[in-house]
PDB file of N, CA and C in Angstrom:
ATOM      1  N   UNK A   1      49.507 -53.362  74.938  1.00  0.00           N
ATOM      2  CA  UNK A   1      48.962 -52.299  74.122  1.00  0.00           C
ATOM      3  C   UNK A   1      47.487 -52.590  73.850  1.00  0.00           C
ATOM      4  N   UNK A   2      46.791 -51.884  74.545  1.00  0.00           N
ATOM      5  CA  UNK A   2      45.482 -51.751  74.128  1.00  0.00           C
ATOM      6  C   UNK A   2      45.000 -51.134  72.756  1.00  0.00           C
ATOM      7  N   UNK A   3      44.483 -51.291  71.593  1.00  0.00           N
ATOM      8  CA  UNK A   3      43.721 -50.624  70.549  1.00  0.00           C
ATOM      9  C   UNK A   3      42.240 -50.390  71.186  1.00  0.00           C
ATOM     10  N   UNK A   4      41.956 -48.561  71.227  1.00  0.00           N
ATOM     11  CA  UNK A   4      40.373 -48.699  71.212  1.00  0.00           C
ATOM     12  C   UNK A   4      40.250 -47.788  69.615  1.00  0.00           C
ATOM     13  N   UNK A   5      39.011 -47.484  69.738  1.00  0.00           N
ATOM     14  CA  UNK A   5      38.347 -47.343  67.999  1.00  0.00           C
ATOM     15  C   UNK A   5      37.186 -45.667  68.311  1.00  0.00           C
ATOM     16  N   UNK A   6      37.556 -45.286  67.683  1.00  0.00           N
ATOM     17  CA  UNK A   6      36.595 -43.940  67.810  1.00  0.00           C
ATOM     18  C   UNK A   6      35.216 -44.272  66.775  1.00  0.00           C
ATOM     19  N   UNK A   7      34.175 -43.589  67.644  1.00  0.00           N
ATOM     20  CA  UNK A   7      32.394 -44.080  66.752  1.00  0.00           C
ATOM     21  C   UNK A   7      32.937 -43.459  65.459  1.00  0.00           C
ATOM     22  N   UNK A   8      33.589 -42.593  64.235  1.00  0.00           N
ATOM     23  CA  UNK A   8      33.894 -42.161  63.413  1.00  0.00           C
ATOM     24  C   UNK A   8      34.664 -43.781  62.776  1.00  0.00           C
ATOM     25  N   UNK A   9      35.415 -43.899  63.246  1.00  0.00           N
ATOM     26  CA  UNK A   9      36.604 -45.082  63.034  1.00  0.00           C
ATOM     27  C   UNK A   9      35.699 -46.628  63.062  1.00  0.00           C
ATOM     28  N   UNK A  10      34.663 -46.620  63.619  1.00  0.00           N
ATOM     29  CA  UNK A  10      33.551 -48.121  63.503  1.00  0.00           C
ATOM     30  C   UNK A  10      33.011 -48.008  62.013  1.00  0.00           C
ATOM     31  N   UNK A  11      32.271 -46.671  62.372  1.00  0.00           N
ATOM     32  CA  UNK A  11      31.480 -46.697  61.027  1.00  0.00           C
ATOM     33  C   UNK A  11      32.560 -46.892  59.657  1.00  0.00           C
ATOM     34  N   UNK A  12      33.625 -46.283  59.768  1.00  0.00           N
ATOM     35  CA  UNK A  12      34.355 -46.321  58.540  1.00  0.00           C
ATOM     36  C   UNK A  12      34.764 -47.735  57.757  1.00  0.00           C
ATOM     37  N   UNK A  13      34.939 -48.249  59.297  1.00  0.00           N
ATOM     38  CA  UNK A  13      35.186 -49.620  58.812  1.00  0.00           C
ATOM     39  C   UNK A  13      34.134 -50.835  58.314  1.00  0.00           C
ATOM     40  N   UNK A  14      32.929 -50.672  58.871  1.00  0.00           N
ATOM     41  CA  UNK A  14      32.025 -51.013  58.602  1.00  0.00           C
ATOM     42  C   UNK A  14      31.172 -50.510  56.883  1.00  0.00           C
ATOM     43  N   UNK A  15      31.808 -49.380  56.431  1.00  0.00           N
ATOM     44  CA  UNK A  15      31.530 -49.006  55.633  1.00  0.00           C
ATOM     45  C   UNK A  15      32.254 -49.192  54.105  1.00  0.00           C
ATOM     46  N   UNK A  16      33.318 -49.092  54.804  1.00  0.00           N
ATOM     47  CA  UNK A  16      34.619 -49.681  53.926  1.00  0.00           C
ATOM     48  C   UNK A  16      35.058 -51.356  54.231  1.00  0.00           C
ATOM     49  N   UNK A  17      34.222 -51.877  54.782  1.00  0.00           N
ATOM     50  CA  UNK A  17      34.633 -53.677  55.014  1.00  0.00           C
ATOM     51  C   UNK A  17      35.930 -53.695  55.311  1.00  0.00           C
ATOM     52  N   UNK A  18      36.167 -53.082  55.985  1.00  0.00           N
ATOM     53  CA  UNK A  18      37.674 -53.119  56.559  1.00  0.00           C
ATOM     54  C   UNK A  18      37.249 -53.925  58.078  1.00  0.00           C
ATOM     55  N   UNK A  19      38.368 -55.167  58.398  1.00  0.00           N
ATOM     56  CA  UNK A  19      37.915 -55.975  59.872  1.00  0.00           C
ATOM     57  C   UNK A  19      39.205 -55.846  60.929  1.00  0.00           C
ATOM     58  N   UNK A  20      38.978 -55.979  62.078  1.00  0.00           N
ATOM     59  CA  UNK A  20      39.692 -55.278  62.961  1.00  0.00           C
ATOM     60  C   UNK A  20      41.312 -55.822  62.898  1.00  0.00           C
ATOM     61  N   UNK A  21      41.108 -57.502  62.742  1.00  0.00           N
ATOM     62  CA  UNK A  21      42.486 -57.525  62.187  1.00  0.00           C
ATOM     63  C   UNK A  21      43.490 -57.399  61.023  1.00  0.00           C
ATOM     64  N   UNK A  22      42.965 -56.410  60.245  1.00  0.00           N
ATOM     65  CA  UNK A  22      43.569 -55.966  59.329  1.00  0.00           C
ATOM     66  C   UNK A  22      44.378 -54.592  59.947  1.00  0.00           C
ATOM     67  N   UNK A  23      43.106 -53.874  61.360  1.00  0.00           N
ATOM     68  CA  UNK A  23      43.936 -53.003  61.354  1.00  0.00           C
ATOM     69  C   UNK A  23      45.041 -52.922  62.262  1.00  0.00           C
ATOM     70  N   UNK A  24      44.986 -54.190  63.357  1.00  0.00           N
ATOM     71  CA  UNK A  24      45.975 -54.571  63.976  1.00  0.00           C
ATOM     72  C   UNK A  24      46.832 -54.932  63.478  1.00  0.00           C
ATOM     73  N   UNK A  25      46.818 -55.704  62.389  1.00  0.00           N
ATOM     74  CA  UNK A  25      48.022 -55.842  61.541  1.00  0.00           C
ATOM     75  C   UNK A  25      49.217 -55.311  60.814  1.00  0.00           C
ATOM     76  N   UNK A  26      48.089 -54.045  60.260  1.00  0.00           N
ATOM     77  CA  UNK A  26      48.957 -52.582  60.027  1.00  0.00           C
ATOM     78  C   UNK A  26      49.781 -52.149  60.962  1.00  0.00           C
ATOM     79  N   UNK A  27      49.072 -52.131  62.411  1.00  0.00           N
ATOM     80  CA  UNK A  27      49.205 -51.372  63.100  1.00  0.00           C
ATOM     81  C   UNK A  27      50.758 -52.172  64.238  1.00  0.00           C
ATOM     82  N   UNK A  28      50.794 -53.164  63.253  1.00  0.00           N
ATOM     83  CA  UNK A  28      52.094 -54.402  64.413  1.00  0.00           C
ATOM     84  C   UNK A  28      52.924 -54.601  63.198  1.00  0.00           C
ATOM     85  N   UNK A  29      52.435 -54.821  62.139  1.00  0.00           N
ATOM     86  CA  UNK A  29      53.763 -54.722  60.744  1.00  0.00           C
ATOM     87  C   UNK A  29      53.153 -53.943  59.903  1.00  0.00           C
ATOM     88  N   UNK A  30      53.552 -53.057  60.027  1.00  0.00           N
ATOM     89  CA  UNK A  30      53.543 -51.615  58.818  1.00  0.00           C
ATOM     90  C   UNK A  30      54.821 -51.502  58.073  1.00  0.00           C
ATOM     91  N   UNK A  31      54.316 -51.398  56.719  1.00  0.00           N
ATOM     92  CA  UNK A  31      55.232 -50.953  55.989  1.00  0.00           C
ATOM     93  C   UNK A  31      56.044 -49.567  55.909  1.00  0.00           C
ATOM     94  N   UNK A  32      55.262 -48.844  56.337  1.00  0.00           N
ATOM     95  CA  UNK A  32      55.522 -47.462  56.810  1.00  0.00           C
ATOM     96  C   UNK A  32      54.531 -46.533  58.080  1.00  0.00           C
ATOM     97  N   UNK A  33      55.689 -45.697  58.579  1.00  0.00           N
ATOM     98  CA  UNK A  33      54.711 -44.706  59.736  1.00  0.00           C
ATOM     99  C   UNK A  33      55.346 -43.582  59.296  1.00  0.00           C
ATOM    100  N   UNK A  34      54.093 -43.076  59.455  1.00  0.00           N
ATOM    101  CA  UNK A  34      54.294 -41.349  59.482  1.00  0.00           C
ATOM    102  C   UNK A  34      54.129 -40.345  60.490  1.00  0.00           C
ATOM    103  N   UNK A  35      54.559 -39.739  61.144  1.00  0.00           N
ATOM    104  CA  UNK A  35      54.153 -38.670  62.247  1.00  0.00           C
ATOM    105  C   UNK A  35      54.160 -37.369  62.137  1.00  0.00           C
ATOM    106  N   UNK A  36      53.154 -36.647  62.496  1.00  0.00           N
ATOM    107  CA  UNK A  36      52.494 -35.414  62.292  1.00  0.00           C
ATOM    108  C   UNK A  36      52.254 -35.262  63.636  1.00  0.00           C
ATOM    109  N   UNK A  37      52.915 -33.615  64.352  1.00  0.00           N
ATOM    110  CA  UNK A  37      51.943 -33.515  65.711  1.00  0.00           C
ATOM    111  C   UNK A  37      51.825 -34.976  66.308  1.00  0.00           C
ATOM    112  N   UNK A  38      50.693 -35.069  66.800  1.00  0.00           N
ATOM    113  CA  UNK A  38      50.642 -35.886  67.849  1.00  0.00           C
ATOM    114  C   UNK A  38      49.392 -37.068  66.823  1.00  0.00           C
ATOM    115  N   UNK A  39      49.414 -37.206  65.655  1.00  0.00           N
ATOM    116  CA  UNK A  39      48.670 -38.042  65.009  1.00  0.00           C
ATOM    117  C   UNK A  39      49.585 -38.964  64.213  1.00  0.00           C
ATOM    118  N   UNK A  40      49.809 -40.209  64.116  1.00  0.00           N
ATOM    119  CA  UNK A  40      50.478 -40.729  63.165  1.00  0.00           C
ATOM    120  C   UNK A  40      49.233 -41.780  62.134  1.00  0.00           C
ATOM    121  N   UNK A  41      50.307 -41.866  61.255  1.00  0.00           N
ATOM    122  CA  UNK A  41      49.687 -42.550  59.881  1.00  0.00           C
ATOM    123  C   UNK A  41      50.351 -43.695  59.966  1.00  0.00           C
ATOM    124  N   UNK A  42      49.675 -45.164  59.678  1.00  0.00           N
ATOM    125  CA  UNK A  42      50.274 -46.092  58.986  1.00  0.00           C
ATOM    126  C   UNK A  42      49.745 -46.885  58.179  1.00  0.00           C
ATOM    127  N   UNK A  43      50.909 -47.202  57.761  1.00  0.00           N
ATOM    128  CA  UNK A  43      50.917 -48.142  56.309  1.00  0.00           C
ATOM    129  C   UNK A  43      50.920 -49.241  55.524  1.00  0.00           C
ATOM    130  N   UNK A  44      50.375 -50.052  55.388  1.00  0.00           N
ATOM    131  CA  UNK A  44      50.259 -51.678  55.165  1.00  0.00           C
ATOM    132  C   UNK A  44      49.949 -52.246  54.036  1.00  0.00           C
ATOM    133  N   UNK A  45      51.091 -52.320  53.142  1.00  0.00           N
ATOM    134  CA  UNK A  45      51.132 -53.037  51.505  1.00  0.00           C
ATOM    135  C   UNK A  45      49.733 -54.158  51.401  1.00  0.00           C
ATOM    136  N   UNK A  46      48.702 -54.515  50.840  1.00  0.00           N
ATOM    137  CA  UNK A  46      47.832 -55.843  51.154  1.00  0.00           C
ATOM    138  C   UNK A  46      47.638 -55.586  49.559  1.00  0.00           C
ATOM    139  N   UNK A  47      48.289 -56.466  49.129  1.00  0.00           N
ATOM    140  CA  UNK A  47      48.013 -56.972  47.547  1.00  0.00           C
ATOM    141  C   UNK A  47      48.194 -55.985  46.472  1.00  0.00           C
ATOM    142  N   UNK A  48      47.637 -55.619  46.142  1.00  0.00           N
ATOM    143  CA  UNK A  48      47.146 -54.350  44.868  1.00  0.00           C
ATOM    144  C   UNK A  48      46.944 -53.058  45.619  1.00  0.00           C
ATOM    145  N   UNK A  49      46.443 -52.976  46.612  1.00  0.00           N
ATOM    146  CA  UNK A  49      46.241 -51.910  47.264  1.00  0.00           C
ATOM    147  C   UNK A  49      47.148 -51.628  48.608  1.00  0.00           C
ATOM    148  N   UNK A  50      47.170 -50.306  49.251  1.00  0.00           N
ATOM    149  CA  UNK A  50      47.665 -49.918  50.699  1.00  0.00           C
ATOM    150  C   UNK A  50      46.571 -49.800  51.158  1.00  0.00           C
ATOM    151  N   UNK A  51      46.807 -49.865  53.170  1.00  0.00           N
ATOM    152  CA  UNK A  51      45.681 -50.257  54.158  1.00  0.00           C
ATOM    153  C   UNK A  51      46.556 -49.073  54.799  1.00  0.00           C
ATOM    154  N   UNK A  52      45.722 -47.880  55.125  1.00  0.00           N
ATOM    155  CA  UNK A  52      45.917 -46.550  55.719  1.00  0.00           C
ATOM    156  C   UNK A  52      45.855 -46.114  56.846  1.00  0.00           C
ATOM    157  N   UNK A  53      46.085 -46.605  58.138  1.00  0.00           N
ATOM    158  CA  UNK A  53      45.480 -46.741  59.401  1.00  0.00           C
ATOM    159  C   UNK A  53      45.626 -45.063  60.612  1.00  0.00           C
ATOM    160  N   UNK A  54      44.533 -44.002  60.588  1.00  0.00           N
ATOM    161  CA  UNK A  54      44.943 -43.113  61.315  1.00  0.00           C
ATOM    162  C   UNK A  54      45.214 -43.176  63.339  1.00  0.00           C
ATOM    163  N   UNK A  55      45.822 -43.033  63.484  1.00  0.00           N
ATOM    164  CA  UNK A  55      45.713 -42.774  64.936  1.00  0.00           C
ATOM    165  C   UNK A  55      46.639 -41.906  65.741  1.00  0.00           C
ATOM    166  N   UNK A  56      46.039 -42.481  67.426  1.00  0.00           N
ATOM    167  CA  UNK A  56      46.726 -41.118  67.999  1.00  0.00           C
ATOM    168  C   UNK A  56      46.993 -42.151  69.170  1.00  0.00           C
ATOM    169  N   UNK A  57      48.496 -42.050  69.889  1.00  0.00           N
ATOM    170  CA  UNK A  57      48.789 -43.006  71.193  1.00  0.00           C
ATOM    171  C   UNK A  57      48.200 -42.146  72.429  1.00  0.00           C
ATOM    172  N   UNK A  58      47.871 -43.316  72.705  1.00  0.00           N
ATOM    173  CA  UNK A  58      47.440 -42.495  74.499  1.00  0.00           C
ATOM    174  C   UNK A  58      48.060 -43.283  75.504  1.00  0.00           C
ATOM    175  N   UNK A  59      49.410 -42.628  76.067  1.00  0.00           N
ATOM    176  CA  UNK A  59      50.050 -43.569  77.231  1.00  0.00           C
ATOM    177  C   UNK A  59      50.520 -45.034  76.613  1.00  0.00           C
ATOM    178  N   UNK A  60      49.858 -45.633  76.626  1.00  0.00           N
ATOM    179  CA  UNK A  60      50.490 -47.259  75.352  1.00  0.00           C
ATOM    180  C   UNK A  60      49.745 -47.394  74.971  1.00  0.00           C
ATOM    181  N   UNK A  61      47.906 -47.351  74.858  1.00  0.00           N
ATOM    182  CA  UNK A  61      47.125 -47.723  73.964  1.00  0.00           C
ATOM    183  C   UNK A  61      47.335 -46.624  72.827  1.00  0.00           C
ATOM    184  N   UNK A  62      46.332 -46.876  72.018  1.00  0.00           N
ATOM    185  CA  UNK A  62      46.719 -46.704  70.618  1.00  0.00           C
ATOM    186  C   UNK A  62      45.096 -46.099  70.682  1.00  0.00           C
ATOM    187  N   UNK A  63      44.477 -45.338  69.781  1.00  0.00           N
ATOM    188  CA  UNK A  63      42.673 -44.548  69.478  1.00  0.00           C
ATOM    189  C   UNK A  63      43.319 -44.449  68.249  1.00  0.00           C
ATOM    190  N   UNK A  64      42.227 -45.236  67.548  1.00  0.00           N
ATOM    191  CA  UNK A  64      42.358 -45.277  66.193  1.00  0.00           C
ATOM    192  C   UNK A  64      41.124 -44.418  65.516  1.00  0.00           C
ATOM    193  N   UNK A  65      41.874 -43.745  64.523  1.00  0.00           N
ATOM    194  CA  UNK A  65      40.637 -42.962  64.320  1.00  0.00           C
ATOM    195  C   UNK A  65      39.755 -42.855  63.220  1.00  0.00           C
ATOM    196  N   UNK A  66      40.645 -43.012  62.247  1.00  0.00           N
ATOM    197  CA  UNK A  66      39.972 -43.608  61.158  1.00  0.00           C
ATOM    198  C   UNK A  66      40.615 -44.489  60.257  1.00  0.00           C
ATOM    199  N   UNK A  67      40.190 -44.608  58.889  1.00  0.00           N
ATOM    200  CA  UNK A  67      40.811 -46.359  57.989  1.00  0.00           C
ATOM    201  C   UNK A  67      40.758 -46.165  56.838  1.00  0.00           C
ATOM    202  N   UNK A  68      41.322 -46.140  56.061  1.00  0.00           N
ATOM    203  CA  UNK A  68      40.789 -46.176  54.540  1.00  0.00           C
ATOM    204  C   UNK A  68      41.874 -47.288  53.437  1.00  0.00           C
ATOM    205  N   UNK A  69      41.230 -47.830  52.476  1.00  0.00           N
ATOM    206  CA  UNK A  69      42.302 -48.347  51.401  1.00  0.00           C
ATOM    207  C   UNK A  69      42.282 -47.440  50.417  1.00  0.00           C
ATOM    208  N   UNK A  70      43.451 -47.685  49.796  1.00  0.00           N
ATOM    209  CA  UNK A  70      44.044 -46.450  48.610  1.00  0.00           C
ATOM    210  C   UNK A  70      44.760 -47.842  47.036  1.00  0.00           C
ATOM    211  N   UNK A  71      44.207 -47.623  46.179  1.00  0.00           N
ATOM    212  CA  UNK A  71      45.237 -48.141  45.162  1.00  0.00           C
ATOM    213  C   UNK A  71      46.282 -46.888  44.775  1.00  0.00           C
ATOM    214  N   UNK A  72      46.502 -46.058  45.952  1.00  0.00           N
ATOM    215  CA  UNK A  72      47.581 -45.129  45.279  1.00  0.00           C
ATOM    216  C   UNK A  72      48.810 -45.810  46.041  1.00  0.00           C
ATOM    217  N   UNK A  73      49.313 -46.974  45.547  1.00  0.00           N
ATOM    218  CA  UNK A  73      50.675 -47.769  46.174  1.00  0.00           C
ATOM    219  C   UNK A  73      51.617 -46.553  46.415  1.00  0.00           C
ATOM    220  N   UNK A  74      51.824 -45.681  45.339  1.00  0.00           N
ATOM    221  CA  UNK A  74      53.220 -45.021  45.181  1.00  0.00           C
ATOM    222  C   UNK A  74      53.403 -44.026  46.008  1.00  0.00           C
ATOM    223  N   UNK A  75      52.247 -43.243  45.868  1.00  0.00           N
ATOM    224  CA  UNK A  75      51.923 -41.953  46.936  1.00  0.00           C
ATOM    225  C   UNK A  75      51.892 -42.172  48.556  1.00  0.00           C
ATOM    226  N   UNK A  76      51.914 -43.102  49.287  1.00  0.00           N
ATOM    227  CA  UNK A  76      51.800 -43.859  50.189  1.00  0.00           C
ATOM    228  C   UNK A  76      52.999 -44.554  50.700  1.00  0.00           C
ATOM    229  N   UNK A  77      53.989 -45.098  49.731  1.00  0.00           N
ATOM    230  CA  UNK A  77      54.825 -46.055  50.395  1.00  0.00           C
ATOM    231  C   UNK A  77      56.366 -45.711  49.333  1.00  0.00           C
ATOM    232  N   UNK A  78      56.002 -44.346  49.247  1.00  0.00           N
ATOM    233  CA  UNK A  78      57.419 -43.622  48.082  1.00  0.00           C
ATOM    234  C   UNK A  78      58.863 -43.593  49.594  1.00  0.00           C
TER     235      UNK A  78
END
């Protein structure tokens, strides 16, 4: 499984100090996935906060698209 990263999805992370293996991490033990259409969401408990990881599969790699943390634990991992 390849992960690539969309120029939207660099900056975010770079912006939000989010580092790539956090989002591989999500992205190999998630606490939760969500699927929508052809976009899924996942989910990754890290302390006090959730790690939000957007993407979309292509064939087996993975285009990640964007990242965000949330202290909304509940809304996220209900």
């Amino acid at each position: 499984m390849k992960i690539r990263y969309t120029l939207h999805a660099l900056e975010r992370m770079k912006q939000r100090k989010i580092d790539r293996t956090l989002i591989e991490n999500c992205l190999t033990n998630s606490d939760k996935v969500e699927h929508e259409y052809d976009v899924y969401k996942c989910i990754k408990r890290i302390n006090d906060k959730v790690l939000v990881v957007i993407y979309k599969r292509e064939n087996k790699n993975i285009l990640v698209i964007t990242c965000f943390k949330s202290t909304k634990i509940q809304k996220y991992l209900k």
